[in-house]
Protein backbone atom coordinates (compact mmCIF):
# COMPACT_ATOMS: atom_id res chain seq x y z
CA UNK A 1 7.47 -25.11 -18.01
CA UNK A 2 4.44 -26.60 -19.23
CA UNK A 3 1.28 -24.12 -20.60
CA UNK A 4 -0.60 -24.53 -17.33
CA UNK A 5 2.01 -23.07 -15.56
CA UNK A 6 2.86 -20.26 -17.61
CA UNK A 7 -0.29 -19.12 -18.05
CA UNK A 8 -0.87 -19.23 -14.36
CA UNK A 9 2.49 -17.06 -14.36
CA UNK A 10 0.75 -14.49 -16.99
CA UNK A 11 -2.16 -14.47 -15.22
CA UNK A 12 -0.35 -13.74 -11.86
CA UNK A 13 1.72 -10.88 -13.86
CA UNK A 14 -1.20 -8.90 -15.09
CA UNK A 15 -2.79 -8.68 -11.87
CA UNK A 16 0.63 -7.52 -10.06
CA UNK A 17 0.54 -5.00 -13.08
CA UNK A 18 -2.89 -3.70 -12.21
CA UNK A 19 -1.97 -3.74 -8.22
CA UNK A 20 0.70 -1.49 -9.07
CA UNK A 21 -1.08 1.00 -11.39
CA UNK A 22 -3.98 1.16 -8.65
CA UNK A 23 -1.43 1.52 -5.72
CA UNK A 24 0.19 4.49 -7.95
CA UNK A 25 -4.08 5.91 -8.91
CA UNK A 26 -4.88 5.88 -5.04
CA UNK A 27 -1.54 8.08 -4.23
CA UNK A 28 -2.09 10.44 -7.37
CA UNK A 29 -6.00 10.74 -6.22
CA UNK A 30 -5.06 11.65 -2.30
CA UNK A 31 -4.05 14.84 -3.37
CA UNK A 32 -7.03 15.93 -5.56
CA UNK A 33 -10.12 18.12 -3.47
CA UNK A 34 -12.94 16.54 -5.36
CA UNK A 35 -11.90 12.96 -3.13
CA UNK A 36 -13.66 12.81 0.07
CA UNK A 37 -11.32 13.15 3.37
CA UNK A 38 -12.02 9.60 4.47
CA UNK A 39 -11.18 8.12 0.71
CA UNK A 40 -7.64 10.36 1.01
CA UNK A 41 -6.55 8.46 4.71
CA UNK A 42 -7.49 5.06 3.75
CA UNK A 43 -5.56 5.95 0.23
CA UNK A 44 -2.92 7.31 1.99
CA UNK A 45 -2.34 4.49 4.41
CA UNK A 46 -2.76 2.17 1.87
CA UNK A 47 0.12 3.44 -0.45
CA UNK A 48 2.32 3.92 3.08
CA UNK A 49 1.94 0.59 3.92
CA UNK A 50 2.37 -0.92 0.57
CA UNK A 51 5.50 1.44 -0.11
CA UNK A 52 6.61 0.81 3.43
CA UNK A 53 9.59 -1.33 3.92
CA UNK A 54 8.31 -2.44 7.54
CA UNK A 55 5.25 -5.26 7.63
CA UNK A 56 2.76 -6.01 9.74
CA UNK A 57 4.42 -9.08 9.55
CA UNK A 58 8.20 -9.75 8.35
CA UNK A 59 9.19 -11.15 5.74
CA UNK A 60 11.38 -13.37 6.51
CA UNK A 61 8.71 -15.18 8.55
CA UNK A 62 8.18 -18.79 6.04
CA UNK A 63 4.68 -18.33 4.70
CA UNK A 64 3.38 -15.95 6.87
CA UNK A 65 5.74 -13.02 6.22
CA UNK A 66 4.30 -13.01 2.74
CA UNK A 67 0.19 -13.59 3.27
CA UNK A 68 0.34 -9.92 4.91
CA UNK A 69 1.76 -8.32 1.33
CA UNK A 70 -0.75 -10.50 -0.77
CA UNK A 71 -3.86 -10.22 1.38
CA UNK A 72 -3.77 -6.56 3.04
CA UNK A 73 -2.40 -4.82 0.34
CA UNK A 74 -4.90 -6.41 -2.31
CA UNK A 75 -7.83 -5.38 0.78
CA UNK A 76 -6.51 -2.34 0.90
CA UNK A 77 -6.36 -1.06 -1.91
CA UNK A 78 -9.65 -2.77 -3.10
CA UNK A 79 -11.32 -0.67 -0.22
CA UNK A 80 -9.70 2.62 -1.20
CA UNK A 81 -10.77 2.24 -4.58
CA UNK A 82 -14.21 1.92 -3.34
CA UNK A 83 -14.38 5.22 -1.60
CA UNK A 84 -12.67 7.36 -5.14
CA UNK A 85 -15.58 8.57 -7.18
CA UNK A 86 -15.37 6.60 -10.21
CA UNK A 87 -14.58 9.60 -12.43
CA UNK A 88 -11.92 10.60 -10.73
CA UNK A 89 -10.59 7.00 -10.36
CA UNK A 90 -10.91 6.49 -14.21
CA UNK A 91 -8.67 9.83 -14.04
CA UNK A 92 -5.91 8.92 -12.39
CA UNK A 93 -5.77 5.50 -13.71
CA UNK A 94 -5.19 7.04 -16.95
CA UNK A 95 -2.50 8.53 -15.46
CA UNK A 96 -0.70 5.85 -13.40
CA UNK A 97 -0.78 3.72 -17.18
CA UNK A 98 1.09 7.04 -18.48
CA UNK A 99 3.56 6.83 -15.54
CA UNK A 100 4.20 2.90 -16.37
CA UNK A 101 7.54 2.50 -14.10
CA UNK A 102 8.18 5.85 -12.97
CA UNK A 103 7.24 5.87 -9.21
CA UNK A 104 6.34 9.04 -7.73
CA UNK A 105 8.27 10.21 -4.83
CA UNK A 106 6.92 12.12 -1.93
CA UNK A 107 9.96 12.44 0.65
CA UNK A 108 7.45 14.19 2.87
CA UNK A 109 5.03 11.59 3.09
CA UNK A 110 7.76 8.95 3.65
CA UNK A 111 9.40 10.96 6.33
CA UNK A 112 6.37 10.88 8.06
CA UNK A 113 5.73 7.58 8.27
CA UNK A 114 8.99 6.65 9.00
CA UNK A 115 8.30 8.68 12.44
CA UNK A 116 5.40 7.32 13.31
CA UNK A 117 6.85 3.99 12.86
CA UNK A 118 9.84 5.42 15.29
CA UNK A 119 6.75 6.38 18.02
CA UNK A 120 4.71 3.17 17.70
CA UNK A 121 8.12 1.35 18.69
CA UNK A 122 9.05 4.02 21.58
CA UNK A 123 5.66 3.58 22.39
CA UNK A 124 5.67 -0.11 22.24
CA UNK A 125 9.15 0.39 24.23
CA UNK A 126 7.78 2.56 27.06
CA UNK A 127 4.75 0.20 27.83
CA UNK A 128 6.78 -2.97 27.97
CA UNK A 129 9.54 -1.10 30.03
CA UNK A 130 6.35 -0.04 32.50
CA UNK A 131 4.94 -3.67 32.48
CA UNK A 132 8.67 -4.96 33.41
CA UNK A 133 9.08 -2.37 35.85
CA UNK A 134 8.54 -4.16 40.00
């Protein structure tokens, strides 16, 4: 590879490294009372969706199936951040360096998401079943 390239690469890998300690921030700050209610749903969507093994759009869609992961998530959690008094950001950034690899699991969290995934597609299923329907 020439120096361009793995710079570019480098480049690329640091800010994938600082996604990941943010995404990791905005789920350790959702559960602290000095963040305001609104900063805790947009945190705690963003984290869902970026944990979430279902997409807006799949991945195995060429091209597209990927833009969704590096242009929502990115939005996302840029927005979320905005919301976190800077303080407590600062805080749990700290913190999410400390954690480095270690994810931290919240079964509850993902069990809830995973249902209302299940309703959106009932829900999707009922109103195309309706629209079918003579």
């Amino acid at each position: 590879m020439n120096k361009v390239a793995t710079t570019l690469i480098d480049k690329l890998k640091h800010q994938v490294r600082i996604l990941k300690q943010n995404i990791i921030a905005l789920y350790l700050s959702y559960k602290d009372p000095r963040v305001p209610w609104y900063a805790k749903w947009i945190a705690i969507c963003v984290v869902a969706y970026a944990c979430s093994p279902i997409d807006l759009i799949p991945d195995f869609i060429p091209v597209l199936g990927y833009l969704d992961d590096l242009i929502l998530v990115p939005l996302g959690v840029t927005l979320a951040l905005r919301f976190i008094p800077k303080p407590i950001l600062e805080e749990y950034r700290e913190k999410a360096k400390e954690l480095g690899k270690k994810k931290p699991k919240n079964w509850l969290v993902g069990a809830l998401f995973i249902a209302i995934w299940i309703l959106c597609a009932v829900w999707i299923g009922i109103m195309a079943y309706k629209m079918m329907r003579p």
